[in-house]
C-alpha atoms as a PDB file:
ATOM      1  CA  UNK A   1     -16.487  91.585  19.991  1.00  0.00           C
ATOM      2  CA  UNK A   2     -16.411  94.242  23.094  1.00  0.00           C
ATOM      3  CA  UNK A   3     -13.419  94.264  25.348  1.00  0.00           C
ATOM      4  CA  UNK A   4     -13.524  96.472  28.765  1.00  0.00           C
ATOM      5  CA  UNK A   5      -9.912  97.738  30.062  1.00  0.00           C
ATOM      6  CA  UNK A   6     -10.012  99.849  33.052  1.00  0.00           C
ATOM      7  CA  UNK A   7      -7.781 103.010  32.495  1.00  0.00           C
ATOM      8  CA  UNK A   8      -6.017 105.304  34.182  1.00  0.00           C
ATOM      9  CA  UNK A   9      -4.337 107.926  31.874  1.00  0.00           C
ATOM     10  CA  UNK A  10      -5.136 105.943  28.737  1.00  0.00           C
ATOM     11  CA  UNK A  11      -3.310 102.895  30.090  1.00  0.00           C
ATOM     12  CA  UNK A  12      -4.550  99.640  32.050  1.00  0.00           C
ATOM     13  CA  UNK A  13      -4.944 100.531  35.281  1.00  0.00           C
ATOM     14  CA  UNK A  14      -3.809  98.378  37.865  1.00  0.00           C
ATOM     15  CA  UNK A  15      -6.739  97.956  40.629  1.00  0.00           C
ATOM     16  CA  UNK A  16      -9.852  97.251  38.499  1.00  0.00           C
ATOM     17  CA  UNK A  17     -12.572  98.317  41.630  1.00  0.00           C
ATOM     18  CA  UNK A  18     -10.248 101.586  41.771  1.00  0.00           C
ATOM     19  CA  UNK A  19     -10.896 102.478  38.088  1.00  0.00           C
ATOM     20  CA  UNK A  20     -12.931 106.016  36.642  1.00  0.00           C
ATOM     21  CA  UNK A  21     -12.707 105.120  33.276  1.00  0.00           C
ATOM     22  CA  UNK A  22     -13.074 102.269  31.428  1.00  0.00           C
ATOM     23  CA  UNK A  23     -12.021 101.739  27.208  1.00  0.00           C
ATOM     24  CA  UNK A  24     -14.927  99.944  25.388  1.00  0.00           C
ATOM     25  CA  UNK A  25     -12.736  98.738  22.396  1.00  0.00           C
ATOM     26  CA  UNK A  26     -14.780  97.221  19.649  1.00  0.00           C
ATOM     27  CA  UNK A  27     -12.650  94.645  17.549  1.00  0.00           C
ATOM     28  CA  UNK A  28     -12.379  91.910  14.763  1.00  0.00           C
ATOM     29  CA  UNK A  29     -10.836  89.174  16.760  1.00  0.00           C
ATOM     30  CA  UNK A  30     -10.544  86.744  13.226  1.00  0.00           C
ATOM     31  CA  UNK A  31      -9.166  89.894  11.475  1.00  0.00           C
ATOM     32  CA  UNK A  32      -6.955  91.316  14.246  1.00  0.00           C
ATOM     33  CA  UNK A  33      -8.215  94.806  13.886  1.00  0.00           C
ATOM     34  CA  UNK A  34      -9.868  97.316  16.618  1.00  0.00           C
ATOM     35  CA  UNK A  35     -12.819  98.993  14.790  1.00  0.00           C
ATOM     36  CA  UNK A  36     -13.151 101.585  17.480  1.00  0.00           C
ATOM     37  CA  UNK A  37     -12.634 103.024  21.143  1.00  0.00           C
ATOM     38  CA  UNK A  38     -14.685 104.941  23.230  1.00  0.00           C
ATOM     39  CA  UNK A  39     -13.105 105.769  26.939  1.00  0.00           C
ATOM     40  CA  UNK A  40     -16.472 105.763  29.236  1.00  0.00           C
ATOM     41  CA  UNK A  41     -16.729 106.733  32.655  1.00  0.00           C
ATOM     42  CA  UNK A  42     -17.022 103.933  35.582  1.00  0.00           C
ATOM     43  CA  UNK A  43     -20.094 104.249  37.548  1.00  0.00           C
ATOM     44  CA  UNK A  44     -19.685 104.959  40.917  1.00  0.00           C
ATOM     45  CA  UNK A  45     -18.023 101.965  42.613  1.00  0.00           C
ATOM     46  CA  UNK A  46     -20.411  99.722  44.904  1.00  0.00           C
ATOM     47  CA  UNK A  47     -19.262  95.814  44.917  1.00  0.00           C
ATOM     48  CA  UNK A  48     -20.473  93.967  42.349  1.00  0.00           C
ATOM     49  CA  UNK A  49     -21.895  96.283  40.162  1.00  0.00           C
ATOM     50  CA  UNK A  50     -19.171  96.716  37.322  1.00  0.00           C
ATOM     51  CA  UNK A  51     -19.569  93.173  36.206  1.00  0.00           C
ATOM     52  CA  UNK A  52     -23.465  93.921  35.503  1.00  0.00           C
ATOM     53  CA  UNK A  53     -23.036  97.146  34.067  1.00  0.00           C
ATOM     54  CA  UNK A  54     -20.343  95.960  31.350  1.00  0.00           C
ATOM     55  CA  UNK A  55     -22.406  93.038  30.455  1.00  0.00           C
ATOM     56  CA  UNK A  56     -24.746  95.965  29.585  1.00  0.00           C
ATOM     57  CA  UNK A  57     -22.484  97.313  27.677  1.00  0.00           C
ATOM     58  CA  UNK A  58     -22.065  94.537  25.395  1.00  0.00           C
ATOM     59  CA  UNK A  59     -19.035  93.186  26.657  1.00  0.00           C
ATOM     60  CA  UNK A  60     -17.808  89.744  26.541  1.00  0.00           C
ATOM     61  CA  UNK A  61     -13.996  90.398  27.497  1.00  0.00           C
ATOM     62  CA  UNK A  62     -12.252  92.108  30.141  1.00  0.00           C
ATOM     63  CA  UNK A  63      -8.809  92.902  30.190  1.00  0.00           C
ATOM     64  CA  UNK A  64      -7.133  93.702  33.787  1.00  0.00           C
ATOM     65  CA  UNK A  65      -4.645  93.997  35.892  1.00  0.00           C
ATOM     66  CA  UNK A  66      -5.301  93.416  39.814  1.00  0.00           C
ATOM     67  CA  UNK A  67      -8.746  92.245  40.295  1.00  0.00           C
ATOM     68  CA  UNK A  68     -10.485  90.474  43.206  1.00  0.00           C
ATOM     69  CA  UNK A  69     -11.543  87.182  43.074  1.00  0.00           C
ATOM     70  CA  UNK A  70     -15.267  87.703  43.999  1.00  0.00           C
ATOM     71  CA  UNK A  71     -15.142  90.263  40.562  1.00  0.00           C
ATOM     72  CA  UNK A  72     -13.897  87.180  38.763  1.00  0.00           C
ATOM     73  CA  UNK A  73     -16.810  84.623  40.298  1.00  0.00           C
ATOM     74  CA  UNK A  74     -19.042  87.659  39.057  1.00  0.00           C
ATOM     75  CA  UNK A  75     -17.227  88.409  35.609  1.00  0.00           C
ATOM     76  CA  UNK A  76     -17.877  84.345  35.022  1.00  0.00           C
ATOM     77  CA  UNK A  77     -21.425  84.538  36.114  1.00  0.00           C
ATOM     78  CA  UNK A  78     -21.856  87.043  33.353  1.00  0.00           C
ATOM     79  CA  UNK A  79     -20.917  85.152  30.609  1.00  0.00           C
ATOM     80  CA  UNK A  80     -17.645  87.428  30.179  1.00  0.00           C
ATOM     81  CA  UNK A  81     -14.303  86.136  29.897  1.00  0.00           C
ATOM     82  CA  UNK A  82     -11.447  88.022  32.241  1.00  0.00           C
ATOM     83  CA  UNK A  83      -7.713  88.034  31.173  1.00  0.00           C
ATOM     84  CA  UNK A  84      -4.393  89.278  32.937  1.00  0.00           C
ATOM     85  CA  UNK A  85      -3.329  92.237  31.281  1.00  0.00           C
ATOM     86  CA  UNK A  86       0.127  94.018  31.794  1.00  0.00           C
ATOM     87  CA  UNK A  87      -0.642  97.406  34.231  1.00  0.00           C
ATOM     88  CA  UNK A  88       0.741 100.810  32.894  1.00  0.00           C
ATOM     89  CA  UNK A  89       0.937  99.632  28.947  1.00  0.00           C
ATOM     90  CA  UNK A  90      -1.634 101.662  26.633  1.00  0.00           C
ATOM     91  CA  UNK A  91      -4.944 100.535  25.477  1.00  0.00           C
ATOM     92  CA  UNK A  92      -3.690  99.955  22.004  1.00  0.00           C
ATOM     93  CA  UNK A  93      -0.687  97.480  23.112  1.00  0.00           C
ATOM     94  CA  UNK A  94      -2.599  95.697  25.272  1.00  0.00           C
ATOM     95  CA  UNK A  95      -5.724  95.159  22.727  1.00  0.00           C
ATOM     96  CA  UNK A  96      -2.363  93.896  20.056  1.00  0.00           C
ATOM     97  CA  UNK A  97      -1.735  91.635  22.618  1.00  0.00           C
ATOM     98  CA  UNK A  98      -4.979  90.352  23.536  1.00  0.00           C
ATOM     99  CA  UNK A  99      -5.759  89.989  19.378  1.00  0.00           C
ATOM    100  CA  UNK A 100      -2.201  88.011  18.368  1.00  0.00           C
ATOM    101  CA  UNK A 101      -2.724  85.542  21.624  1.00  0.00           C
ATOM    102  CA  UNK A 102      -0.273  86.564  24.089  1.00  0.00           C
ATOM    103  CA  UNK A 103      -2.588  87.740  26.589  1.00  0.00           C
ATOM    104  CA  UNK A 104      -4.325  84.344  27.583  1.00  0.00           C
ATOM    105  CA  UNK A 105      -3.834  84.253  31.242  1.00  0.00           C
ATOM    106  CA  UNK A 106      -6.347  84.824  33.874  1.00  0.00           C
ATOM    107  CA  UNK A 107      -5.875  86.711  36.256  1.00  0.00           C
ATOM    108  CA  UNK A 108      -4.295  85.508  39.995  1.00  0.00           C
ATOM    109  CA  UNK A 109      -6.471  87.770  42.081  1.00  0.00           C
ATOM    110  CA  UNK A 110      -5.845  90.439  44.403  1.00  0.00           C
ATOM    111  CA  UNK A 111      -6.515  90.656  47.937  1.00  0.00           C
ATOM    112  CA  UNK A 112      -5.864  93.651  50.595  1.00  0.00           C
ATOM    113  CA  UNK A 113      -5.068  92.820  54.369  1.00  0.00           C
ATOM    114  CA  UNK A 114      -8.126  93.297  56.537  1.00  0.00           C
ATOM    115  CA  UNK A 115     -10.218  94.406  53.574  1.00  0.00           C
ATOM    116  CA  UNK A 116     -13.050  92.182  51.948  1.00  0.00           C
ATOM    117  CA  UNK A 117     -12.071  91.062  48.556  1.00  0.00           C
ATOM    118  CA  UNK A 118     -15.025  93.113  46.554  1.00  0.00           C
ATOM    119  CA  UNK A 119     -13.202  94.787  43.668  1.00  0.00           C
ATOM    120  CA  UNK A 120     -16.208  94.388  41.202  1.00  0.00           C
END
């Protein structure tokens, strides 16, 4: 299984459409074990576009912070499962989480006054 956590200094990064960088962990979910990491860089943002291009990458989990709720119509659409991740802890904690079950959440949604809610 692929999970996608948008970083920011290798730790989840709290505005998903704001990310550079995202870490494609590869893991065992029945063994509890991430095979490998490999920190990519975000294509350049234009709304909707980062659910297609992870679903390229193989994805089928992403683990976030803040995200909009038109990303999460479009994460769904994709076949790939979004879950509310704790902003500022390291790739490695939150995967730990993710694989042992505490990170089962989704995520509430983020909107910005006067903005249109496209952080995909």
């Amino acid at each position: 299984m692929k999970i996608a956590i948008p970083v920011e200094n290798g730790r989840l990064h709290g505005h998903f459409g704001g990310c550079r960088q995202f870490a494609l962990v590869q893991v065992d979910p029945e063994k509890k074990l991430t095979l490998g990491t490999e920190v990519v860089a975000a294509p350049e943002h234009q709304p909707g576009l980062f659910p297609r291009w992870l679903s390229d990458q193989g994805v089928q989990v992403v683990i976030a912070g803040g995200i909009g709720h038109r990303a999460l119509a479009l994460f769904a659409q994709q076949g790939i499962n979004v879950v509310a991740g704790p902003p500022g802890e390291t790739v490695e904690a939150v995967v730990e989480a993710y694989l042992t079950g505490r990170l089962t959440a989704r995520p509430a949604g983020c909107e910005h006054p006067g903005q249109r809610d496209e952080h995909a």
